[in-house]
C-alpha atoms as a PDB file:
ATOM      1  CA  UNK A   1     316.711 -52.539  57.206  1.00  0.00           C
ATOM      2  CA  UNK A   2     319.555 -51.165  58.169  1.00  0.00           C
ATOM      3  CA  UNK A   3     320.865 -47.621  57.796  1.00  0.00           C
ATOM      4  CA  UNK A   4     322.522 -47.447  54.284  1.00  0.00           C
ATOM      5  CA  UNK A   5     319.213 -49.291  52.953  1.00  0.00           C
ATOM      6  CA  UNK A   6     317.081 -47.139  54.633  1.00  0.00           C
ATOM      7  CA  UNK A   7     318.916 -43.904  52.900  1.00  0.00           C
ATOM      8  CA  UNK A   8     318.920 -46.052  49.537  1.00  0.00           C
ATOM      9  CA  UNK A   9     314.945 -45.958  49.883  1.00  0.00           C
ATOM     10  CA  UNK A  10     315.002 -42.429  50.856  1.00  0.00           C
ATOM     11  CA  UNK A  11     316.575 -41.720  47.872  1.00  0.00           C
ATOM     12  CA  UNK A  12     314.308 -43.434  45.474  1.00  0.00           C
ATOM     13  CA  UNK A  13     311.335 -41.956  46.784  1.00  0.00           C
ATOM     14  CA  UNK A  14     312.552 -38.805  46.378  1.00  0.00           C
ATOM     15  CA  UNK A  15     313.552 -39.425  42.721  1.00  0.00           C
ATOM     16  CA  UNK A  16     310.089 -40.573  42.217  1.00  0.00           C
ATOM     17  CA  UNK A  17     308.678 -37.914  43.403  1.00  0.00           C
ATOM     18  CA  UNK A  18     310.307 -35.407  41.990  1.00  0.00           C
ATOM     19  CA  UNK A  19     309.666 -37.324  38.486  1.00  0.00           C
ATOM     20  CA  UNK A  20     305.836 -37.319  39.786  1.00  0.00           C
ATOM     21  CA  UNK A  21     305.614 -41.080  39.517  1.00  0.00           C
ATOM     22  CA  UNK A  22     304.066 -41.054  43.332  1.00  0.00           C
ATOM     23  CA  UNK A  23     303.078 -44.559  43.380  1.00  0.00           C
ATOM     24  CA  UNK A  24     306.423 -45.421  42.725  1.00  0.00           C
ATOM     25  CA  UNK A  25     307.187 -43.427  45.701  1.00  0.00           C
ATOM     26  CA  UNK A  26     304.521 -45.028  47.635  1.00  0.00           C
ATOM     27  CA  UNK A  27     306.131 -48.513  46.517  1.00  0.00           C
ATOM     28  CA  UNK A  28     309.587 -47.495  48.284  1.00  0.00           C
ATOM     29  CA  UNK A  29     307.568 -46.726  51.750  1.00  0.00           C
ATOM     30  CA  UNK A  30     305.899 -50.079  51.672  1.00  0.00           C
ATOM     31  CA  UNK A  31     309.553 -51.689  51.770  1.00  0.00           C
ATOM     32  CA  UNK A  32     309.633 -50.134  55.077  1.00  0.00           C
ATOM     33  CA  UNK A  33     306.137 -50.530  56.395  1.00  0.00           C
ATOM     34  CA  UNK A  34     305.277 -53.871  55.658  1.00  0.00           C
ATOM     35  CA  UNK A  35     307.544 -55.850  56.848  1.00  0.00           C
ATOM     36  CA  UNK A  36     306.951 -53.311  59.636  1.00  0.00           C
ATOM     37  CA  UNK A  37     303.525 -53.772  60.472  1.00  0.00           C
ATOM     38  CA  UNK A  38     304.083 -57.642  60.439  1.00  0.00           C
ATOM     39  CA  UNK A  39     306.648 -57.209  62.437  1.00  0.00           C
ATOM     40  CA  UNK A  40     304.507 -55.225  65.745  1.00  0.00           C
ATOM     41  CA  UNK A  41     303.260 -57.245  68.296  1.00  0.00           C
ATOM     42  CA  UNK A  42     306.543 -59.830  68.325  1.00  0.00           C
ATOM     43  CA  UNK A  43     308.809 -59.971  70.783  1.00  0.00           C
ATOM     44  CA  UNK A  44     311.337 -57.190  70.906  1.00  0.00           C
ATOM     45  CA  UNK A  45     309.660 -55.417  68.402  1.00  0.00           C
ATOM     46  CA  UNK A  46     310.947 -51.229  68.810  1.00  0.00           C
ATOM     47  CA  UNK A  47     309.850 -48.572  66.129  1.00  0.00           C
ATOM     48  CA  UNK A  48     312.142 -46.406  65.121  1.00  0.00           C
ATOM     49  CA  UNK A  49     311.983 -42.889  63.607  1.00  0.00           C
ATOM     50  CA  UNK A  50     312.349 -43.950  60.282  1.00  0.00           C
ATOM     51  CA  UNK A  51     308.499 -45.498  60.251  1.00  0.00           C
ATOM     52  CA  UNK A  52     305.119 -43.587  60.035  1.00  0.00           C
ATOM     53  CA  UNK A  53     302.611 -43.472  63.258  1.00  0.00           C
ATOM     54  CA  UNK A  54     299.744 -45.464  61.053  1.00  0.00           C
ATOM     55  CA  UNK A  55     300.022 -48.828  61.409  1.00  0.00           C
ATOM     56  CA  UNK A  56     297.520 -49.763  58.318  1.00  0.00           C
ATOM     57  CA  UNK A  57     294.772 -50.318  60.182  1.00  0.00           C
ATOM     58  CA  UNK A  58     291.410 -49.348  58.678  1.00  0.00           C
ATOM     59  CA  UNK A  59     289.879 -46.145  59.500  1.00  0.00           C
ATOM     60  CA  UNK A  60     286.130 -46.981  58.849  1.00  0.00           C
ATOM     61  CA  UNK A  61     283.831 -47.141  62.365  1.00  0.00           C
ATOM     62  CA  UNK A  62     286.890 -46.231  64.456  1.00  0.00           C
ATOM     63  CA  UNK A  63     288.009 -43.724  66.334  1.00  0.00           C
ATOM     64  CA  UNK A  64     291.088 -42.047  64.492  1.00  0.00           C
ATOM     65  CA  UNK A  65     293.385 -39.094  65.242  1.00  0.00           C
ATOM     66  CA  UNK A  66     295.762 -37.344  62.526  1.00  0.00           C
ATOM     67  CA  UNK A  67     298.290 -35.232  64.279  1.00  0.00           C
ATOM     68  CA  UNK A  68     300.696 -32.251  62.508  1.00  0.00           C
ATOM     69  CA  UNK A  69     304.339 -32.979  63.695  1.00  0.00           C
ATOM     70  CA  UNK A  70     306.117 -31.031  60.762  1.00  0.00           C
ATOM     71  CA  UNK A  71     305.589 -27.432  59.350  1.00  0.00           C
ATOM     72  CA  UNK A  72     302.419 -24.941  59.232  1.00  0.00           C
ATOM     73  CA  UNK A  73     302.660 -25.398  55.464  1.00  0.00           C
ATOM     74  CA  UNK A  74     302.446 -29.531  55.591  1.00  0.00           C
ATOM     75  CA  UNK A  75     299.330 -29.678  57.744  1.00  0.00           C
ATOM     76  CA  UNK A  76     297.432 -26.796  55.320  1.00  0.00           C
ATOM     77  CA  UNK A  77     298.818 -29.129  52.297  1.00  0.00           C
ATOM     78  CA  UNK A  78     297.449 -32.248  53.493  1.00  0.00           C
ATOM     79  CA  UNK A  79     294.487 -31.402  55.549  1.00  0.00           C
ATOM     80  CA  UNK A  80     292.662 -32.143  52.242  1.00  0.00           C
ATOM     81  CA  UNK A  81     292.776 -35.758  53.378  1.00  0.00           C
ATOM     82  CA  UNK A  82     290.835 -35.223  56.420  1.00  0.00           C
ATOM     83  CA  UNK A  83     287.169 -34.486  55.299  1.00  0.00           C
ATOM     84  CA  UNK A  84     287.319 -37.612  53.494  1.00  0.00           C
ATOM     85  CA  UNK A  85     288.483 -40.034  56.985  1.00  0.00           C
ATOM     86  CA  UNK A  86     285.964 -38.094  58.884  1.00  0.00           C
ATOM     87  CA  UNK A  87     283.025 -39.374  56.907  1.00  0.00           C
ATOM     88  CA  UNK A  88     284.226 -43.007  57.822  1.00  0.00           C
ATOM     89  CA  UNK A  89     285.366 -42.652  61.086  1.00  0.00           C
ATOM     90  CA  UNK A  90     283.217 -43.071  64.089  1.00  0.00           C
ATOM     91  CA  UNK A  91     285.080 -39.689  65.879  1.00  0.00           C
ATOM     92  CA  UNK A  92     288.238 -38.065  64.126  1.00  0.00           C
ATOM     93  CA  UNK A  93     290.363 -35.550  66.142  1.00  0.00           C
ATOM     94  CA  UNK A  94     292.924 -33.052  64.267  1.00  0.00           C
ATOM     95  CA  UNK A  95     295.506 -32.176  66.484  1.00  0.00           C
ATOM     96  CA  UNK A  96     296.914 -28.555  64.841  1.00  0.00           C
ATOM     97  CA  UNK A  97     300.344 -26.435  65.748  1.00  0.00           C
ATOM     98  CA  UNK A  98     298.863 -23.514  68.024  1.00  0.00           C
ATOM     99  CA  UNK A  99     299.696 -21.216  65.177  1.00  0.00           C
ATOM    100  CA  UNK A 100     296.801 -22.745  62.978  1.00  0.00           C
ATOM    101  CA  UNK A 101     293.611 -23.575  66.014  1.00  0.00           C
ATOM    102  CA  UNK A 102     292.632 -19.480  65.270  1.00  0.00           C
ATOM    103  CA  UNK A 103     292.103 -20.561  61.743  1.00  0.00           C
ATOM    104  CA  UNK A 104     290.841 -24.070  61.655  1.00  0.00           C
ATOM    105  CA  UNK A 105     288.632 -24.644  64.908  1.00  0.00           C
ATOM    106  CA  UNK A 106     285.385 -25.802  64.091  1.00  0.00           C
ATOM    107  CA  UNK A 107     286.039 -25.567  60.474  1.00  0.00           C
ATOM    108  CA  UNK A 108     283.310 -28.385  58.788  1.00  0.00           C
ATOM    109  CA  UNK A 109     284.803 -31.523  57.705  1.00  0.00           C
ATOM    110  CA  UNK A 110     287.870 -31.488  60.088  1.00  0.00           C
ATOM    111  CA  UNK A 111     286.504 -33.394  63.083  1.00  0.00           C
ATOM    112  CA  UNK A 112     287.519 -32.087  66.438  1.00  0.00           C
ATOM    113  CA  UNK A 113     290.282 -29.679  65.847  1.00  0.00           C
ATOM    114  CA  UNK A 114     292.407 -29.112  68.888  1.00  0.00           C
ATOM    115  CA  UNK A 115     296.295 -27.979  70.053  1.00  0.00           C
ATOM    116  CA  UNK A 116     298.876 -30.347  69.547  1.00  0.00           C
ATOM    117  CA  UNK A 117     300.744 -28.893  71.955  1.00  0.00           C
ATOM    118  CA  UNK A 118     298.852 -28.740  75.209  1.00  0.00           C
ATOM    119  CA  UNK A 119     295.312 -30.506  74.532  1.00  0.00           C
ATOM    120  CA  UNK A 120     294.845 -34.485  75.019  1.00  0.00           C
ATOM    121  CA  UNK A 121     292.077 -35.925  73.015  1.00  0.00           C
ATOM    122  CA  UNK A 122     290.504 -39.216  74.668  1.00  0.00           C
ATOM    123  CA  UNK A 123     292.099 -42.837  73.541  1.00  0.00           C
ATOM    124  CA  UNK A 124     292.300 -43.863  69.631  1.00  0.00           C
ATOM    125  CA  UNK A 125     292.333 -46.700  67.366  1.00  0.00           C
ATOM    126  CA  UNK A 126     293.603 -45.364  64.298  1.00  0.00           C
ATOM    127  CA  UNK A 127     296.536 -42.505  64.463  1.00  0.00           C
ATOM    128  CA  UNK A 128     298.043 -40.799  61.229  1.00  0.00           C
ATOM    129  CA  UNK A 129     300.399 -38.236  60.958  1.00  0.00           C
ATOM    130  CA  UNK A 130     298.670 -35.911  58.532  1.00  0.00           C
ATOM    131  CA  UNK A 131     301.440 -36.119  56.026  1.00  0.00           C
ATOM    132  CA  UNK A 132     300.903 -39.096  55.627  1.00  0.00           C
ATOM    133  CA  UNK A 133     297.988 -39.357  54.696  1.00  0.00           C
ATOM    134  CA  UNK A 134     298.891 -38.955  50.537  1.00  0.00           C
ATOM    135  CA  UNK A 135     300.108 -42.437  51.604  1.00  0.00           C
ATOM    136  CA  UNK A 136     297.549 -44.285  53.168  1.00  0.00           C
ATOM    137  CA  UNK A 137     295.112 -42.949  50.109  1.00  0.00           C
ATOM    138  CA  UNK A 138     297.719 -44.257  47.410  1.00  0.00           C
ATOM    139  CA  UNK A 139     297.110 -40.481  45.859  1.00  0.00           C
ATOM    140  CA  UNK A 140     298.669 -39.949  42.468  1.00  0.00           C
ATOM    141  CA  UNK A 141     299.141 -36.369  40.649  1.00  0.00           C
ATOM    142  CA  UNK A 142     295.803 -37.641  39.122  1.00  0.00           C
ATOM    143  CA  UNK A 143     293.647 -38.390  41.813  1.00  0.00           C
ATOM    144  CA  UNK A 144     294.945 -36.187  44.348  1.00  0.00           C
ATOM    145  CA  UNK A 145     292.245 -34.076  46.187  1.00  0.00           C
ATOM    146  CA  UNK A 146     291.621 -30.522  45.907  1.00  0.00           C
ATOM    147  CA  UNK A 147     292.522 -28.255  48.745  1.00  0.00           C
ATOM    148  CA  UNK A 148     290.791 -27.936  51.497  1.00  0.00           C
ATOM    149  CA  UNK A 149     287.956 -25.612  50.673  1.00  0.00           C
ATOM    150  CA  UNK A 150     289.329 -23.079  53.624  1.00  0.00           C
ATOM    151  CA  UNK A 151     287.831 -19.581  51.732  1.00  0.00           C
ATOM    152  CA  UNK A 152     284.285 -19.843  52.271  1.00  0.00           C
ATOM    153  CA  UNK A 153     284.991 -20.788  56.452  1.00  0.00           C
ATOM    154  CA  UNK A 154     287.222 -17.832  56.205  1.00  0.00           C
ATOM    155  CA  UNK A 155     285.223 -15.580  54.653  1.00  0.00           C
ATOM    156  CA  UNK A 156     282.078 -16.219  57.354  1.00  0.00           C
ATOM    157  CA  UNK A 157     284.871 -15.985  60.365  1.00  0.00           C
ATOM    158  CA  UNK A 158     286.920 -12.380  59.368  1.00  0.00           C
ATOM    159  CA  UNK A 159     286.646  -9.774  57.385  1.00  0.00           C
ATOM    160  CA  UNK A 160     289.628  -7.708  56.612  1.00  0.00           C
ATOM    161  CA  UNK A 161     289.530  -4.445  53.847  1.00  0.00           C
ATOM    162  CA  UNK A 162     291.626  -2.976  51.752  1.00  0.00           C
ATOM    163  CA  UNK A 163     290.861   0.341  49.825  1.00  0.00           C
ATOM    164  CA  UNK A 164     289.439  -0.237  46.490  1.00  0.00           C
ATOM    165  CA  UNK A 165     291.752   0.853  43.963  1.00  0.00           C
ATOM    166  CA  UNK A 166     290.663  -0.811  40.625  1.00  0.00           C
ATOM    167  CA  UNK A 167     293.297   0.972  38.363  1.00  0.00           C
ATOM    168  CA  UNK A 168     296.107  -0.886  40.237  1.00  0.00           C
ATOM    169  CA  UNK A 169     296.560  -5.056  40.551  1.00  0.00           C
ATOM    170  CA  UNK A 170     296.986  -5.350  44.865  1.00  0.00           C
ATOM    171  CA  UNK A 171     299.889  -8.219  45.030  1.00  0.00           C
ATOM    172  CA  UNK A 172     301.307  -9.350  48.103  1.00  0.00           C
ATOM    173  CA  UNK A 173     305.014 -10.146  48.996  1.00  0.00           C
ATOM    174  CA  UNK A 174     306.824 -12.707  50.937  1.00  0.00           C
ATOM    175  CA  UNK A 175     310.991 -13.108  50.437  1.00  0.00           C
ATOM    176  CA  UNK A 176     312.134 -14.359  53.701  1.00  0.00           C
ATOM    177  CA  UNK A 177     312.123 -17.939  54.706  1.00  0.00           C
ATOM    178  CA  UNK A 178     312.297 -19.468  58.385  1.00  0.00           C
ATOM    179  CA  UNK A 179     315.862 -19.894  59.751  1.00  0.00           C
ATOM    180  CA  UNK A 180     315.608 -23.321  59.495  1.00  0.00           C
ATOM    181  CA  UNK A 181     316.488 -23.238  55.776  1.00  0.00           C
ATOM    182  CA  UNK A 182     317.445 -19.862  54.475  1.00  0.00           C
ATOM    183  CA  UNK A 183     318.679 -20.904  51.272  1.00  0.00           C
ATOM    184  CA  UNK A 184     314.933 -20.547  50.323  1.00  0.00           C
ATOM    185  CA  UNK A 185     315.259 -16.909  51.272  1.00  0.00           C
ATOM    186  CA  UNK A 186     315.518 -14.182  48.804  1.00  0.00           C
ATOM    187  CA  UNK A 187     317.403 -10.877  49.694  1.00  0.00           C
ATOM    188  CA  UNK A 188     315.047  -7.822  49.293  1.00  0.00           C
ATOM    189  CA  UNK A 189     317.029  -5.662  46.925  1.00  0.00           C
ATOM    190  CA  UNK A 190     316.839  -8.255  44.580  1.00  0.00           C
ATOM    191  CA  UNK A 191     313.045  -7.656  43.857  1.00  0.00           C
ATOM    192  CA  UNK A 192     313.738  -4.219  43.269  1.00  0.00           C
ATOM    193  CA  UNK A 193     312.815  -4.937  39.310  1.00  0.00           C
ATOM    194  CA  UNK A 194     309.771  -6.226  40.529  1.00  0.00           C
ATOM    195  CA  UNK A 195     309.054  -3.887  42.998  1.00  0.00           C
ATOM    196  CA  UNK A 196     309.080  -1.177  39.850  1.00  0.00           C
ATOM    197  CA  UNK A 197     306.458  -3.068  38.064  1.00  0.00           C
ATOM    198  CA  UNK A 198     304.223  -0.343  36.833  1.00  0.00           C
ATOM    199  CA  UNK A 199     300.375  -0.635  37.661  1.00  0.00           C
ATOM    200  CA  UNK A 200     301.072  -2.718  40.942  1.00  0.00           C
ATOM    201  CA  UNK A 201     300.236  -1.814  44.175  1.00  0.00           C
ATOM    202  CA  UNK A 202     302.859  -4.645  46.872  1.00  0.00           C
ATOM    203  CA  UNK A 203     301.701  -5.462  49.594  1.00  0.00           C
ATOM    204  CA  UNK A 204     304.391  -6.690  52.474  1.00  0.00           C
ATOM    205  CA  UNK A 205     303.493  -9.811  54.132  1.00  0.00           C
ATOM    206  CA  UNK A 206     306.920 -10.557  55.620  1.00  0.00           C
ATOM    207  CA  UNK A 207     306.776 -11.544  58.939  1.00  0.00           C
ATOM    208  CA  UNK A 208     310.156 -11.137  61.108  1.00  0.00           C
ATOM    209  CA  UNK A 209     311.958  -9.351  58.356  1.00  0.00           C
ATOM    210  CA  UNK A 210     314.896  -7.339  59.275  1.00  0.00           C
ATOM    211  CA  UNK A 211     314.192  -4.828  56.657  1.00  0.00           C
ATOM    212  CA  UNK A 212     311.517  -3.054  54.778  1.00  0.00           C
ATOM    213  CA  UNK A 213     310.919  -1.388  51.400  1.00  0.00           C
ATOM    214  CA  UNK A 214     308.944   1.577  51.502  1.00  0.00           C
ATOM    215  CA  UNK A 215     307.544   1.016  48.174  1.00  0.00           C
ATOM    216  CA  UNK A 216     305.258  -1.311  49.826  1.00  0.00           C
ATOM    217  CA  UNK A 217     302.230  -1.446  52.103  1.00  0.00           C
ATOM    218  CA  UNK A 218     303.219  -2.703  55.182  1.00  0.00           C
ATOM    219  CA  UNK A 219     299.977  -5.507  55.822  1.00  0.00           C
ATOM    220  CA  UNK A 220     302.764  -8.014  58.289  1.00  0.00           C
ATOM    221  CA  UNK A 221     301.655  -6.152  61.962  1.00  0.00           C
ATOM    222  CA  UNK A 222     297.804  -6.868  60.654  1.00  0.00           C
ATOM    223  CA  UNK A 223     298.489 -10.392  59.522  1.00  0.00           C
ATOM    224  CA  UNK A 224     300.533 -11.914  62.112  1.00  0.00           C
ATOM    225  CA  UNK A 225     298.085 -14.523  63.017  1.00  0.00           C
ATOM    226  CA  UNK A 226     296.675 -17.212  60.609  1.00  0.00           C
ATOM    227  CA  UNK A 227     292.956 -16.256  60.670  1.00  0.00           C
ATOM    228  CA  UNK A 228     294.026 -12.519  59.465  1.00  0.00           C
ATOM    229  CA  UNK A 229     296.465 -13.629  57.192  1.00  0.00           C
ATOM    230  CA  UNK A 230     293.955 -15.623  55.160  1.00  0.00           C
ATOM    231  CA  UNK A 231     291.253 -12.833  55.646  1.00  0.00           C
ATOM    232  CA  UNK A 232     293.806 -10.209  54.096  1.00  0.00           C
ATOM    233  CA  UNK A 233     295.315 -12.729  50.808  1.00  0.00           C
ATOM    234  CA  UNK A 234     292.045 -13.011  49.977  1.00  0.00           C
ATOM    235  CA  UNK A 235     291.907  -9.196  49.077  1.00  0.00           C
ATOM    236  CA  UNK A 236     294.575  -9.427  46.688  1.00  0.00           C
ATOM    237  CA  UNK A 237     294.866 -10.373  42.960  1.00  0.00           C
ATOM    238  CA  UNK A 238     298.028 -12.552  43.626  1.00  0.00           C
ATOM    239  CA  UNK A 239     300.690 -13.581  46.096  1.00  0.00           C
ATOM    240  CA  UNK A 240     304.412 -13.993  45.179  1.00  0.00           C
ATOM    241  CA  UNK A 241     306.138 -15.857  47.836  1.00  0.00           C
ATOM    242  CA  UNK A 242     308.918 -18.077  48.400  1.00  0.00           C
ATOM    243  CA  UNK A 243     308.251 -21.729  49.549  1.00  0.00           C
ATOM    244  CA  UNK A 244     307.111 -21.720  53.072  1.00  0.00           C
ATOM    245  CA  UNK A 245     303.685 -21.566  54.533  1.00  0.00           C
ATOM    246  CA  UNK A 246     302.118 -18.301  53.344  1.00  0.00           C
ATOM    247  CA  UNK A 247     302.506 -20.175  49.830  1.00  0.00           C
ATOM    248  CA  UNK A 248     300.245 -23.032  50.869  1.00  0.00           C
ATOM    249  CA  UNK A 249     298.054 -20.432  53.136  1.00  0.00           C
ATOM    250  CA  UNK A 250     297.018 -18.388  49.592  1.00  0.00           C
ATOM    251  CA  UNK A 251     297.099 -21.733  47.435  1.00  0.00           C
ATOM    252  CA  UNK A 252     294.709 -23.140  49.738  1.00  0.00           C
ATOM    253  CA  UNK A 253     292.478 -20.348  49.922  1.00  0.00           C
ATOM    254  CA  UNK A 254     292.386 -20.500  45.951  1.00  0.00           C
ATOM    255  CA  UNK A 255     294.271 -17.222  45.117  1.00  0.00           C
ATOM    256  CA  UNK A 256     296.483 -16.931  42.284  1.00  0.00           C
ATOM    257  CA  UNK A 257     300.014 -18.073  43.776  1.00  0.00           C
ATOM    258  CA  UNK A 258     303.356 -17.648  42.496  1.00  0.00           C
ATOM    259  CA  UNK A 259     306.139 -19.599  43.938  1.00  0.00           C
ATOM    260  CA  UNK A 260     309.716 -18.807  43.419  1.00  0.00           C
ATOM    261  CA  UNK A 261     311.664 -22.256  44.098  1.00  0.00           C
ATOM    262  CA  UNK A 262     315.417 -22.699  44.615  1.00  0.00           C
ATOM    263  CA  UNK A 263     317.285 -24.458  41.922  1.00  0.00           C
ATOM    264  CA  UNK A 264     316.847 -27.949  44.291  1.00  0.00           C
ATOM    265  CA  UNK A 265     313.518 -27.489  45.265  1.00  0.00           C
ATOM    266  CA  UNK A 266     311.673 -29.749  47.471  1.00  0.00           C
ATOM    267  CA  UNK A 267     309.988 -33.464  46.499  1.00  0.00           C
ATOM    268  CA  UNK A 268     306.435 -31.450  46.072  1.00  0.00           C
ATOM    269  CA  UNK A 269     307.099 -29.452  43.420  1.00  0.00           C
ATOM    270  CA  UNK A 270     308.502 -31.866  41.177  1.00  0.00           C
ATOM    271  CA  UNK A 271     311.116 -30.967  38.364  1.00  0.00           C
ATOM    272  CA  UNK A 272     311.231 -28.433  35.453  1.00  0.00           C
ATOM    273  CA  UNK A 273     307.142 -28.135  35.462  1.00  0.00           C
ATOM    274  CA  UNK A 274     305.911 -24.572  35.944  1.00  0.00           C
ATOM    275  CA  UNK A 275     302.775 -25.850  37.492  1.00  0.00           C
ATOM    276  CA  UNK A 276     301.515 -28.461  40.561  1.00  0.00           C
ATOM    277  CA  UNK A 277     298.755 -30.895  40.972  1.00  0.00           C
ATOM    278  CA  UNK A 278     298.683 -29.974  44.371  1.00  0.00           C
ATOM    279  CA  UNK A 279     297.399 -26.762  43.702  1.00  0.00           C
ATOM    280  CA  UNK A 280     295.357 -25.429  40.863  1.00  0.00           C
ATOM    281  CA  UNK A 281     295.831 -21.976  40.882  1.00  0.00           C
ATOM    282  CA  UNK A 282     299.961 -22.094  41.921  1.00  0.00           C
ATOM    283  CA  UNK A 283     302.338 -21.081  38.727  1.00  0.00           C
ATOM    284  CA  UNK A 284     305.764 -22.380  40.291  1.00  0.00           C
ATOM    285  CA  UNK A 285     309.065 -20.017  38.551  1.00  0.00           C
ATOM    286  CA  UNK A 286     312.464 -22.002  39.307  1.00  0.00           C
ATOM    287  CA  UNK A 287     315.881 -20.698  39.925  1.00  0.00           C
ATOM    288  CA  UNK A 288     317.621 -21.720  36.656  1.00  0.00           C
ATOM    289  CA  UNK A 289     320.843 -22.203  38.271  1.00  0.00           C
ATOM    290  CA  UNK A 290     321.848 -22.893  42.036  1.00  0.00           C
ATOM    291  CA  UNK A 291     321.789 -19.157  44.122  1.00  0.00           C
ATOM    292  CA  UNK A 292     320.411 -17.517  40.940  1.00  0.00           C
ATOM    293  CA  UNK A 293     317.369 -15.043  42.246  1.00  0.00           C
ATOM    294  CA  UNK A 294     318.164 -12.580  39.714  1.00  0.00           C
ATOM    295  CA  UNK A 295     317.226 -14.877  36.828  1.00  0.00           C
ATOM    296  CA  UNK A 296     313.960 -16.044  38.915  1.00  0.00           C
ATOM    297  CA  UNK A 297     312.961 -12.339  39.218  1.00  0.00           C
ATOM    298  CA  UNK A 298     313.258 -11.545  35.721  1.00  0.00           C
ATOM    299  CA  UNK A 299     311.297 -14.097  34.923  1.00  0.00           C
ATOM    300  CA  UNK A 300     308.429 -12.795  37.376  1.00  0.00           C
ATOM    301  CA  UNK A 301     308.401  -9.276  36.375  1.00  0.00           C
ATOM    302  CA  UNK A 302     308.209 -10.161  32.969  1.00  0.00           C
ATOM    303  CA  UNK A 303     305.318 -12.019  33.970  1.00  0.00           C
ATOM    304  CA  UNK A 304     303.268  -9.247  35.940  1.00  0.00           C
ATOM    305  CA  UNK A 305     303.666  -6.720  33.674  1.00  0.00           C
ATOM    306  CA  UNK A 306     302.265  -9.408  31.116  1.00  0.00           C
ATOM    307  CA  UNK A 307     299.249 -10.164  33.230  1.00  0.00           C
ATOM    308  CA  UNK A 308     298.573  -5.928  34.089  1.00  0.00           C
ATOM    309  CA  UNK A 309     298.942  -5.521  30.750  1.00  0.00           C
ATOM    310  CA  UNK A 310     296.305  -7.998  29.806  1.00  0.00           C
ATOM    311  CA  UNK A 311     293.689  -7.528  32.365  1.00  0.00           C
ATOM    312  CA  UNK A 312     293.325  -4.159  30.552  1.00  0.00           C
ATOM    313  CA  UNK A 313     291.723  -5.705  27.504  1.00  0.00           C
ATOM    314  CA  UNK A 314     289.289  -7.798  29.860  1.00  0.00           C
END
């Protein structure tokens, strides 16, 4: 393929996706890897970057390693896969960014979880990148897995209190983004409607923010790593967050997750739906216009104060 046909696929696998029709997706990446994998092993054969690290080859009796190359978020997403290739592999090894080996060493079901960045796990016969993996399963918003079940390992690894204050719903916070796409980013003093929901106690989770509100507990020295992170958001009723990994982080561990999307948000979270197979407990609120936060916070405020209001009556 050449370059303008390889963008013409890209493009209709996104559209799929975002309509949810994934094996339509999945039928735009075998245009690519097919003739791909029956092209390996000719003369002059090169991969490029457009093509995926498995090759098709069965996973059953082999040795197979799945390794993260993209964000914290996509390996929580799709370690979900992973349980299910380790019970037909002969050895699996789950290579992990450094960020996540606190939380997910010698978690059950993961095979032999080690750093991506500085380990080297012995020779392999199967290799997947773990995003992938959706992919080599043919997964559909029907059959897709649950998460990974990451709260009970978490809960026999850390503890982490908070003071028991059963008049108030504890809710943590994250607005900020990584640089690498800050249009995902919300600026602070536009939660200040939320922040004045009555009832709630906010809890900041913001790591690297360049500014505060004191209307909130600061929890972001105590949950810098991964390991505390998931020990504190399991302390809370609910986490509002943009899109980025402390989404998938609380989704995972099975907390009631709101995610506040950009008008163009990513394949994943599909189109106008306010909810995601990928996650049963995520309620996704969507800019209704391009750069329009305001309208997104409304919406979530209104929501809160709904659900304080209702968990009275319980």
């Amino acid at each position: 393929m050449n370059a303008q046909d390889l963008a013409d696929v890209g493009a209709r696998w996104q559209a799929a996706m975002l309509a949810g029709d994934w094996e339509a997706a999945w039928q735009q990446t075998d245009r690519i890897e097919l003739p791909r994998r029956a092209a390996q092993g000719r003369p002059g054969f090169v991969r490029d970057a457009s093509q995926l690290v498995w090759d098709g080859t069965p996973v059953a009796g082999r040795s197979v390693r799945v390794r993260c190359l993209r964000g914290l978020g996509d390996a929580l997403q799709f370690m979900r896969f992973v349980p299910a290739l380790q019970a037909q592999a002969r050895e699996l090894h789950f290579l992990v960014p450094p960020a996540l080996l606190g939380l997910l060493q010698g978690a059950p079901g993961l095979g032999l979880v080690s750093n991506a960045w500085t380990d080297h796990p012995p020779p392999h016969e199967v290799e997947f990148e773990v995003m992938e993996l959706a992919y080599a399963c043919r997964s559909t918003p029907a059959t897709v897995p649950p998460p990974y079940p990451l709260a009970d390992w978490v809960r026999q690894r850390e503890v982490f209190m908070l003071p028991a204050r059963p008049e108030e719903w504890r809710v943590g916070l994250v607005w900020g983004a990584s640089a690498w796409d800050g249009s995902r980013s919300i600026p602070l003093d536009r939660l200040d409607p939320l922040l004045r929901t009555p009832g709630v106690r906010f809890y900041d989770l913001q790591q690297e923010a360049t500014e505060r509100d004191a209307r909130m507990v600061p929890l972001w020295r105590r949950t810098a790593d991964a390991l505390s992170a998931a020990a504190a958001l399991l302390e809370l009723d609910l986490v509002i967050t943009i899109d980025g990994m402390p989404a998938h982080l609380a989704a995972t561990l099975g907390r009631p997750t709101w995610l506040l999307l950009k008008h163009e948000a990513d394949w994943r979270w599909g189109q106008s739906r306010s909810d995601t197979p990928w996650y049963p407990t995520m309620r996704l609120f969507r800019q209704p216009a391009p750069d329009d936060w305001d309208g997104v916070i409304s919406e979530v405020t209104r929501a809160l104060a709904d659900e304080v209001k209702a968990s009275r009556w319980r």
